[in-house]
N, C-alpha and C. Protein backbone atom coordinates (compact mmCIF):
# COMPACT_ATOMS: atom_id res chain seq x y z
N UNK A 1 99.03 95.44 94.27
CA UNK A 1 98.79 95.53 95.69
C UNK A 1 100.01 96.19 96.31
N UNK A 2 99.65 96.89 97.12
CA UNK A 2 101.07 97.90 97.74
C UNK A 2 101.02 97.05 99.72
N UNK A 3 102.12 96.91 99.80
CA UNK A 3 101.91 96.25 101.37
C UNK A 3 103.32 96.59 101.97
N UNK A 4 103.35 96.55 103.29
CA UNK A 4 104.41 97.08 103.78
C UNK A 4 104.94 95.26 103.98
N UNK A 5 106.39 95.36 103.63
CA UNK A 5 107.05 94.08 103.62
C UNK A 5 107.74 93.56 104.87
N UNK A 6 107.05 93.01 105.40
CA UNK A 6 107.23 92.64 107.16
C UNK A 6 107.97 91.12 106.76
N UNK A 7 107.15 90.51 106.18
CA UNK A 7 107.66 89.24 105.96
C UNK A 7 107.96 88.60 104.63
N UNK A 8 109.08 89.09 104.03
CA UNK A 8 109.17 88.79 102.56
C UNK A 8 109.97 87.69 102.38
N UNK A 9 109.88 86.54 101.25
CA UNK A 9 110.13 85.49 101.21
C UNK A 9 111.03 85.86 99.35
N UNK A 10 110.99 86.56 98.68
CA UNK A 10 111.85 87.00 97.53
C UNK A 10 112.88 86.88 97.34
N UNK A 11 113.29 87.12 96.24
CA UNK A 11 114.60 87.42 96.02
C UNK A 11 114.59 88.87 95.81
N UNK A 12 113.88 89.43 95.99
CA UNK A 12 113.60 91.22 96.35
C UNK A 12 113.45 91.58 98.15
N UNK A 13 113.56 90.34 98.93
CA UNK A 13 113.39 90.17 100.11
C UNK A 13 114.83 91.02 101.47
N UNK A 14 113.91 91.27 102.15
CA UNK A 14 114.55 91.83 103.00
C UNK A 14 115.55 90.41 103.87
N UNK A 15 117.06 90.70 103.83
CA UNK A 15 118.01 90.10 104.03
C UNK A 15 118.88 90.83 105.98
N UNK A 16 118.16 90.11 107.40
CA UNK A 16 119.01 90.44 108.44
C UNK A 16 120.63 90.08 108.21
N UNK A 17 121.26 90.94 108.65
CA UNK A 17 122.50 91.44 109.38
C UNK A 17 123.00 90.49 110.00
N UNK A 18 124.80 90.50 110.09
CA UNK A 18 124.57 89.58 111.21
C UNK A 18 124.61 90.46 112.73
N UNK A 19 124.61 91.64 111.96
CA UNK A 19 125.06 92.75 113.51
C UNK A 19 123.33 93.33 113.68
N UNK A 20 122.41 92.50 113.26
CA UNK A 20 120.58 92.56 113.61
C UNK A 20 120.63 93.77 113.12
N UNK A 21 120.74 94.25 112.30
CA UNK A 21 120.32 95.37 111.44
C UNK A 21 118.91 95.51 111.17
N UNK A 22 118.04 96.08 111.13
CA UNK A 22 116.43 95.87 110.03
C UNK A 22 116.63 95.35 108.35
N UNK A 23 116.15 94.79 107.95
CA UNK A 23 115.89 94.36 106.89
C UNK A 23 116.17 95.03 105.73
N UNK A 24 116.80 94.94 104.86
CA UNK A 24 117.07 95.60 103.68
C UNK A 24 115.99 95.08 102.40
N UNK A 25 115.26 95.80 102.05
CA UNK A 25 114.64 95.77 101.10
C UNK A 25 115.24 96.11 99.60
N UNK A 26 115.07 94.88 98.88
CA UNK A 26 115.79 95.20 97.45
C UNK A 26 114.47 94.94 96.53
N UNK A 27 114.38 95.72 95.25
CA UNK A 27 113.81 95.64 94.45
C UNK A 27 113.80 95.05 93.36
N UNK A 28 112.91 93.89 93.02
CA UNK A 28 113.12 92.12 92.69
C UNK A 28 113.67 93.27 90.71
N UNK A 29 113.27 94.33 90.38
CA UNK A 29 113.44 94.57 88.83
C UNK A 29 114.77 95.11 88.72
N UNK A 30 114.46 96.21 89.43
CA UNK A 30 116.34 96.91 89.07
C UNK A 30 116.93 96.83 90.22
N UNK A 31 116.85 96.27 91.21
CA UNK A 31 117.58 96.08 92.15
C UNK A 31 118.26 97.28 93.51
N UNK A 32 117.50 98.12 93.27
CA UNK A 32 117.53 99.38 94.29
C UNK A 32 116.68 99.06 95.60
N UNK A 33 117.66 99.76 96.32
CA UNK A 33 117.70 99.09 98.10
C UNK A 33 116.63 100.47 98.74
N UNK A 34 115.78 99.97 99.32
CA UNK A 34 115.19 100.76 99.73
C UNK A 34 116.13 102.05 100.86
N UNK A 35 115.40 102.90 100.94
CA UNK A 35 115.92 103.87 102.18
C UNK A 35 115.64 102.99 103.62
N UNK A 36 114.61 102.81 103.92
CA UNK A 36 114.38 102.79 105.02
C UNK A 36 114.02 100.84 105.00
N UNK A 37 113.61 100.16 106.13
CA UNK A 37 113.19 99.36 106.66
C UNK A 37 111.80 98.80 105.95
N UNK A 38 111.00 100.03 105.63
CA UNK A 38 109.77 99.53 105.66
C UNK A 38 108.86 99.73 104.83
N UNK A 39 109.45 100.18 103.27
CA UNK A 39 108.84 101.47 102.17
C UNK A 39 107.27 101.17 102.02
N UNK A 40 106.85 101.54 100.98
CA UNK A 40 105.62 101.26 101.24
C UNK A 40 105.90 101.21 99.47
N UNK A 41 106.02 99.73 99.28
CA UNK A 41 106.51 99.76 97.70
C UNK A 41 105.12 98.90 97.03
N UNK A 42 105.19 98.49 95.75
CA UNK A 42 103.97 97.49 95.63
C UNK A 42 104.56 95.87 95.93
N UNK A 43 103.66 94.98 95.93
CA UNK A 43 104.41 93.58 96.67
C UNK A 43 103.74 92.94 95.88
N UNK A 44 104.16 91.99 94.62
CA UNK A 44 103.17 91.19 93.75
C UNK A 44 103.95 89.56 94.51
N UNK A 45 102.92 88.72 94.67
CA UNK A 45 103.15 87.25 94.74
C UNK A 45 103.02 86.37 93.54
N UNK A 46 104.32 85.96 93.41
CA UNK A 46 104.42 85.09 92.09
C UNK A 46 104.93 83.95 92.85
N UNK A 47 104.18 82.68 92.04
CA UNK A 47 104.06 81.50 92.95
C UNK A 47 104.51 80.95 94.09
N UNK A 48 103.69 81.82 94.62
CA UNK A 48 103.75 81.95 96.19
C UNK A 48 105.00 82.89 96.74
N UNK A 49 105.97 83.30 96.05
CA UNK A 49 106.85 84.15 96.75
C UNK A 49 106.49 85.57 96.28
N UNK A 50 106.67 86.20 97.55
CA UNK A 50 106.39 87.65 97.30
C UNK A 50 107.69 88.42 96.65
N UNK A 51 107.65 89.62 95.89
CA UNK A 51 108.51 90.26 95.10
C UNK A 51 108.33 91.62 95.16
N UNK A 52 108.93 92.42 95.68
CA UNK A 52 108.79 93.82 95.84
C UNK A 52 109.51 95.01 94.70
N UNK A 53 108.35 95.83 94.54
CA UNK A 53 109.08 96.78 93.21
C UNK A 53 108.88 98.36 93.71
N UNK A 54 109.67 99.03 93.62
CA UNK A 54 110.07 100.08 93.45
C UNK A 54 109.24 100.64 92.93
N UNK A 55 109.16 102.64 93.17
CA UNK A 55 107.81 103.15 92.77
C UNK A 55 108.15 103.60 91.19
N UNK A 56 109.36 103.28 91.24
CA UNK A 56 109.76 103.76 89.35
C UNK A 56 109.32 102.61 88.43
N UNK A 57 109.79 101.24 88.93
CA UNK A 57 109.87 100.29 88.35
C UNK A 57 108.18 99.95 88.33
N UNK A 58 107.11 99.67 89.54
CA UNK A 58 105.83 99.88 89.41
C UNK A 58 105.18 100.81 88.51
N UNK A 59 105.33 101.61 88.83
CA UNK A 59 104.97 102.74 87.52
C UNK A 59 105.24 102.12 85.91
N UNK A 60 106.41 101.81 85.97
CA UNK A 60 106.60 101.61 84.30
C UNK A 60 105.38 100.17 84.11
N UNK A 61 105.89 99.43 85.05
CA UNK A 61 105.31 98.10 84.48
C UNK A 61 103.72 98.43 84.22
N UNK A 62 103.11 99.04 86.14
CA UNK A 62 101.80 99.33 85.55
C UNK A 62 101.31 99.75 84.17
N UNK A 63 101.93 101.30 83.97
CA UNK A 63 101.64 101.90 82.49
C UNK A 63 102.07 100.89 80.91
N UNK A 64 102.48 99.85 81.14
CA UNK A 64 102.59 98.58 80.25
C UNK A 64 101.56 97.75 80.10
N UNK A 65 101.30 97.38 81.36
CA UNK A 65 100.36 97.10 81.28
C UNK A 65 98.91 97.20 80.63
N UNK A 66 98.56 98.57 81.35
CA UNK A 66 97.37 99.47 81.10
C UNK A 66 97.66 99.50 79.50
N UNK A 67 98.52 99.66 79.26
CA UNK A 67 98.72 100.29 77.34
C UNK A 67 97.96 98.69 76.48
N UNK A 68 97.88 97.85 77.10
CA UNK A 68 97.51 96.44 76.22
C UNK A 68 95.82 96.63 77.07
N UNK A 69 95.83 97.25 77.43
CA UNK A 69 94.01 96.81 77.59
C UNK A 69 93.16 97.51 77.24
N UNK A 70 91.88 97.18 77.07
CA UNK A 70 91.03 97.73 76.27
C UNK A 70 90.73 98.82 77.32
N UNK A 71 90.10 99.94 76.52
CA UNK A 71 90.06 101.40 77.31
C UNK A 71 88.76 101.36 78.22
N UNK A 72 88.02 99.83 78.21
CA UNK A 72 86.78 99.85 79.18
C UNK A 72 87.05 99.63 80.53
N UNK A 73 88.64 98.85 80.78
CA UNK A 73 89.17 98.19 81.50
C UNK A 73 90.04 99.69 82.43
N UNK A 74 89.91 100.89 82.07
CA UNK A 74 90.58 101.89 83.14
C UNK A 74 90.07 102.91 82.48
């Protein structure tokens, strides 16, 4: 699921400033800070906290994924 991270509860979670900055988005795998405020990264919820990944780090995992499933499944 890809969602824009308004309200992230992670440890990939966007962290305010104390000078009210916008939100810094970090990426729960390798740890790269988004550019902007608001990326449009994928957002998986693992028990109950949301975790945001990067379009490199999404990519790999997806294609890991996909490689273990049967070829009816994509």
């Amino acid at each position: 699921m890809t969602s824009l991270p308004e309200d992230s509860d992670s440890t990939g979670s966007p962290s305010r400033s104390d000078a009210g900055e916008a939100p810094k988005i970090v990426c729960a795998r390798c740890g790269t800070a988004a550019d902007g405020p608001r990326p449009m990264w994928t957002c998986s919820v693992e028990d109950g906290t949301r975790h945001y990944f990067c379009d490199d780090c999404a990519r790999v995992n997806l294609s890991a994924i996909e490689g273990r499933l049967d070829s009816a499944w994509w």
